[in-house]
Protein backbone atom coordinates (compact mmCIF):
# COMPACT_ATOMS: atom_id res chain seq x y z
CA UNK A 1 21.64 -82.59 62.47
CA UNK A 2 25.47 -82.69 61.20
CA UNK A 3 27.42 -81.42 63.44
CA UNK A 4 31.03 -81.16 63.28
CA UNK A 5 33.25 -81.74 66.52
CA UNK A 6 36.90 -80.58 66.60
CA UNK A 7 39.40 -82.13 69.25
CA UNK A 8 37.09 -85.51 68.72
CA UNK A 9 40.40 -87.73 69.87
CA UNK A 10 40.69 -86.15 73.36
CA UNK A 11 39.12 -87.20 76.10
CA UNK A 12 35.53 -84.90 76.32
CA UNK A 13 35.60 -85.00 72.42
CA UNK A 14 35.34 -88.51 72.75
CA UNK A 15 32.66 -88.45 74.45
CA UNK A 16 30.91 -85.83 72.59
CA UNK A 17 31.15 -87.80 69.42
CA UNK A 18 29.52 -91.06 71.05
CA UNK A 19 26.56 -89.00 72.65
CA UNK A 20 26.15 -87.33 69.83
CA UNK A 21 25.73 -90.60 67.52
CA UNK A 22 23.77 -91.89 70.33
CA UNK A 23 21.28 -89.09 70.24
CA UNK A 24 21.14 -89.58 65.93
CA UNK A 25 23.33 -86.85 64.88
CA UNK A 26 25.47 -86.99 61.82
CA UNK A 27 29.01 -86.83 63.01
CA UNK A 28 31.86 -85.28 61.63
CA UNK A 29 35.26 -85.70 63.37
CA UNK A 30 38.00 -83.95 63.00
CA UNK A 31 41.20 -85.08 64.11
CA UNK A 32 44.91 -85.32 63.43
CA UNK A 33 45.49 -88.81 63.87
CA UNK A 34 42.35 -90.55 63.07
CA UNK A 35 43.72 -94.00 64.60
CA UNK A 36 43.28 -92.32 67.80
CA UNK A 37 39.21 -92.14 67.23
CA UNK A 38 38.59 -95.79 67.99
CA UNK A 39 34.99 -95.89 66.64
CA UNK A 40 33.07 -96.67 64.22
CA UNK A 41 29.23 -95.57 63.18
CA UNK A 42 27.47 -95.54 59.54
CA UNK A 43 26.71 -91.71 60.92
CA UNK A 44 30.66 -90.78 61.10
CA UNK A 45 32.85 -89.55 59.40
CA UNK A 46 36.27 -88.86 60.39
CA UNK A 47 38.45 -86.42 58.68
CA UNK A 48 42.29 -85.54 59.17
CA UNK A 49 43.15 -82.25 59.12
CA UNK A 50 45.12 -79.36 61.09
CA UNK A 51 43.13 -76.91 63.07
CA UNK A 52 46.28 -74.12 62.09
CA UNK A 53 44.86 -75.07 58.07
CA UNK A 54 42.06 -73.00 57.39
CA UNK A 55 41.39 -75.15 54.42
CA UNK A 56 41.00 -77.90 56.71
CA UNK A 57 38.88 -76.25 59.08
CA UNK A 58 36.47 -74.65 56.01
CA UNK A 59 36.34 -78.44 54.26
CA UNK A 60 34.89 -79.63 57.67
CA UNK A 61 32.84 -76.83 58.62
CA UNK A 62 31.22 -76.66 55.00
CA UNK A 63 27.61 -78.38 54.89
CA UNK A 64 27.25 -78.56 58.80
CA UNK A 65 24.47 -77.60 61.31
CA UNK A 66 26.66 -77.12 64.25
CA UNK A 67 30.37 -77.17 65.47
CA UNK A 68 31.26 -78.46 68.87
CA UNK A 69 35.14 -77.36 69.85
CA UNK A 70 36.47 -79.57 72.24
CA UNK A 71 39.89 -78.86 71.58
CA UNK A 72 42.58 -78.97 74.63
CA UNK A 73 45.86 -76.91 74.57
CA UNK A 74 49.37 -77.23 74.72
CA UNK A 75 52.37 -75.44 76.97
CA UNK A 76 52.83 -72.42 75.13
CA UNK A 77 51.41 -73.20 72.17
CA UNK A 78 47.44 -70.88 71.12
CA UNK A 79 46.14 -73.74 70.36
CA UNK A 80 42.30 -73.08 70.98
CA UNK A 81 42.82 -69.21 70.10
CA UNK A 82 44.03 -70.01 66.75
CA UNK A 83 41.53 -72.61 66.22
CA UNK A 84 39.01 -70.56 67.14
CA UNK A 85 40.39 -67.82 64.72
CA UNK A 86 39.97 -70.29 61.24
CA UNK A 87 36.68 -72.01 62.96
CA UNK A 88 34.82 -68.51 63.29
CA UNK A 89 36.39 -67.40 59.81
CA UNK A 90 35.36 -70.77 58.49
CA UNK A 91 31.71 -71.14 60.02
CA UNK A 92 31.33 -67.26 58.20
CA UNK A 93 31.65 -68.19 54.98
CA UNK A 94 29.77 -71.81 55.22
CA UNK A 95 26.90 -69.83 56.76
CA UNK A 96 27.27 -71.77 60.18
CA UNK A 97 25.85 -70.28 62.86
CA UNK A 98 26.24 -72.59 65.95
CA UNK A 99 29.19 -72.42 68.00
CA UNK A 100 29.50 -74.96 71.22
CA UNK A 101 33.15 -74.49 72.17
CA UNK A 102 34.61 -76.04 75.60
CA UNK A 103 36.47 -73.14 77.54
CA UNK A 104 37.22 -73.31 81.31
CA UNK A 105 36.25 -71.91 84.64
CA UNK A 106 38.11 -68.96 85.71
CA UNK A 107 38.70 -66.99 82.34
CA UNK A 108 36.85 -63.88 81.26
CA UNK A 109 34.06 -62.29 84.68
CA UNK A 110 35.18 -65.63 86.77
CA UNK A 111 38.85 -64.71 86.58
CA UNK A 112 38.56 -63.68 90.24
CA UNK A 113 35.95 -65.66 91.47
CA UNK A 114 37.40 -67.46 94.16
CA UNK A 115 40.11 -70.62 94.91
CA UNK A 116 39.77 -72.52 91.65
CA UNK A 117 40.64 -69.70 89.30
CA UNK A 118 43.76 -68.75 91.43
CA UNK A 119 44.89 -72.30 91.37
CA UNK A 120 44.19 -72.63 87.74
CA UNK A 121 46.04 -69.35 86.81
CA UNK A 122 49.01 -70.16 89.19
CA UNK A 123 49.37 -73.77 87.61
CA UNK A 124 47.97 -73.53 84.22
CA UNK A 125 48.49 -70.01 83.42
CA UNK A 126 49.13 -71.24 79.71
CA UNK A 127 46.43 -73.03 79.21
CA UNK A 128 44.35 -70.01 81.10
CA UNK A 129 45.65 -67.41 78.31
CA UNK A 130 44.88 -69.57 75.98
CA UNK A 131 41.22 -70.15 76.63
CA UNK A 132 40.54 -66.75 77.58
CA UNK A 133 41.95 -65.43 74.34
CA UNK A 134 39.50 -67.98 72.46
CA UNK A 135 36.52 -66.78 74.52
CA UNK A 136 37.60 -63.26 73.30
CA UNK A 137 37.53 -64.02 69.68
CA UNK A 138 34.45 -65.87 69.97
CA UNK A 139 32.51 -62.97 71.52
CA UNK A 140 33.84 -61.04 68.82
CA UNK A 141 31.59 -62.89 66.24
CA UNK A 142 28.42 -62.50 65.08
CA UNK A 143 27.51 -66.30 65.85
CA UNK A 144 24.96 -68.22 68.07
CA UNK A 145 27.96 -69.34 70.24
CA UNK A 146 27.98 -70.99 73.50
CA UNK A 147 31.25 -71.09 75.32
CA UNK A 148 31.13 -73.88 78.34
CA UNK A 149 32.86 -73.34 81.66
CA UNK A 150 33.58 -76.23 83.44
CA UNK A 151 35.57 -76.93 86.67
CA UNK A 152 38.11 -79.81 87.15
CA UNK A 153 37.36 -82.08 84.83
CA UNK A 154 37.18 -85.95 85.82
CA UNK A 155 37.20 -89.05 84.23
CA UNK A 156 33.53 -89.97 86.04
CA UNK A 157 30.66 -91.19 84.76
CA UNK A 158 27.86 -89.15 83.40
CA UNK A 159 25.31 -88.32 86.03
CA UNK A 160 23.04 -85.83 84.51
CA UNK A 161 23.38 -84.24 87.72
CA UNK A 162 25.60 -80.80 87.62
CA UNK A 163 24.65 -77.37 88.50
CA UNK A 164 25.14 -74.61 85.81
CA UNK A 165 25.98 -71.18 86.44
CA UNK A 166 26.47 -71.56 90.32
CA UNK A 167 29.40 -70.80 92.19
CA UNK A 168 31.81 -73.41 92.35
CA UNK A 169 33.05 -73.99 95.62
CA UNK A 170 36.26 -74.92 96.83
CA UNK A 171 37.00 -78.18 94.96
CA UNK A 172 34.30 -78.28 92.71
CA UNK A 173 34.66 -80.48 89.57
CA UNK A 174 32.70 -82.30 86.92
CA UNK A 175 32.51 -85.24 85.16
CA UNK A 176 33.71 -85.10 81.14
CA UNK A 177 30.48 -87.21 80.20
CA UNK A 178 28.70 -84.43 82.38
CA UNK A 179 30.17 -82.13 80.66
CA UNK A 180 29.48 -83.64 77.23
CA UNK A 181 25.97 -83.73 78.40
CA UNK A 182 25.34 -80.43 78.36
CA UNK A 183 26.92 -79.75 75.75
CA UNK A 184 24.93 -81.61 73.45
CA UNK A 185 22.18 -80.57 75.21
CA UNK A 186 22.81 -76.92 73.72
CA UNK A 187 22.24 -78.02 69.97
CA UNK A 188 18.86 -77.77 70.77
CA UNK A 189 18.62 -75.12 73.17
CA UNK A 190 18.82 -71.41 73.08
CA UNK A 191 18.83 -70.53 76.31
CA UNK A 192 22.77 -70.12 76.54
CA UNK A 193 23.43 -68.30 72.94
CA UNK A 194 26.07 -66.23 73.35
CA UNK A 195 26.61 -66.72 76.91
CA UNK A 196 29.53 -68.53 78.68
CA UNK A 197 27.78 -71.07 81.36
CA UNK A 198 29.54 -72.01 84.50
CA UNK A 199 29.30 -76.07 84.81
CA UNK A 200 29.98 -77.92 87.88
CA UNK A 201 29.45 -81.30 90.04
């Protein structure tokens, strides 16, 4: 499968890109500064481009199975909801129909679901809007997307052992290789198309 992974610098698209090579995917990264992707695989290919280009995004997109959006966001800056914006326009025309996109505990029916979304929304109410306005133009589409919801993200290793779709509790959090996990897990499952899973420790 070629799958296409946006935000493959940070730290979950990292990941992402190495578990996807690992499980034989073709790999196509897209990144702004591609001496910030230290790897290197006869299955990758990285490509420099601007996620606010929709010429960009469509030249990635084009050709692909799947696209994974691990993009983070920036202090008043849409980020993911303008991504999201030329990624849904740009998996349209290509005929792309898979859409993996990490989002975040707490937006959308978990808003008020209990400590962690009031903490997030009191801290990171940026980054909050921001996700949530992704999610919304995402569930506008027609697409077989999956939006992930995890809780504090940490630097552990990956486990394989996370609950999805269960209540976080009070200072739940997750792994990024966790959460890489399942997201690669959903190129070949349907059981979460066009839902928005919950993913905790």
């Amino acid at each position: 499968m070629k799958v296409v992974v946006f935000g493959a610098s940070g730290r979950t698209g990292g990941l992402v890109v190495r578990g996807a090579l690992e499980r034989g995917h073709d790999v196509v990264a897209f990144v702004r500064d591609p001496a910030k992707l230290r790897l290197q695989d006869t299955r990758l290919s990285v490509v420099k481009g601007d996620v606010f280009d929709y010429d960009d995004v469509l030249a990635a997109v084009s050709g692909s199975s799947a696209v994974i959006s691990a993009l983070g966001t920036g202090s008043g800056v849409s980020v993911c909801t303008e991504a999201a914006k030329n990624i849904v326009r740009a998996m349209k025309e290509s005929g792309v129909r898979r859409l993996i996109c990490v989002s975040v505990h707490g937006v959308g029916d978990t808003r008020g679901s209990g400590f962690f979304p009031w903490l997030a929304w009191a801290v990171l109410r940026n980054v909050m809007e921001d996700k949530e306005r992704m999610e919304e133009v995402i569930r506008a589409s027609d697409l077989d997307w999956t939006t992930v919801r995890p809780t504090a993200l940490t630097g552990g290793r990956r486990t394989g052992k996370y609950r999805v779709g269960a209540r976080p509790g009070l200072l739940s959090r997750i792994s990024r290789a966790d959460v890489a996990d399942f997201i690669l897990q959903q190129l070949d499952d349907r059981s979460f198309i066009r839902r928005a899973p919950t993913v905790t420790g």
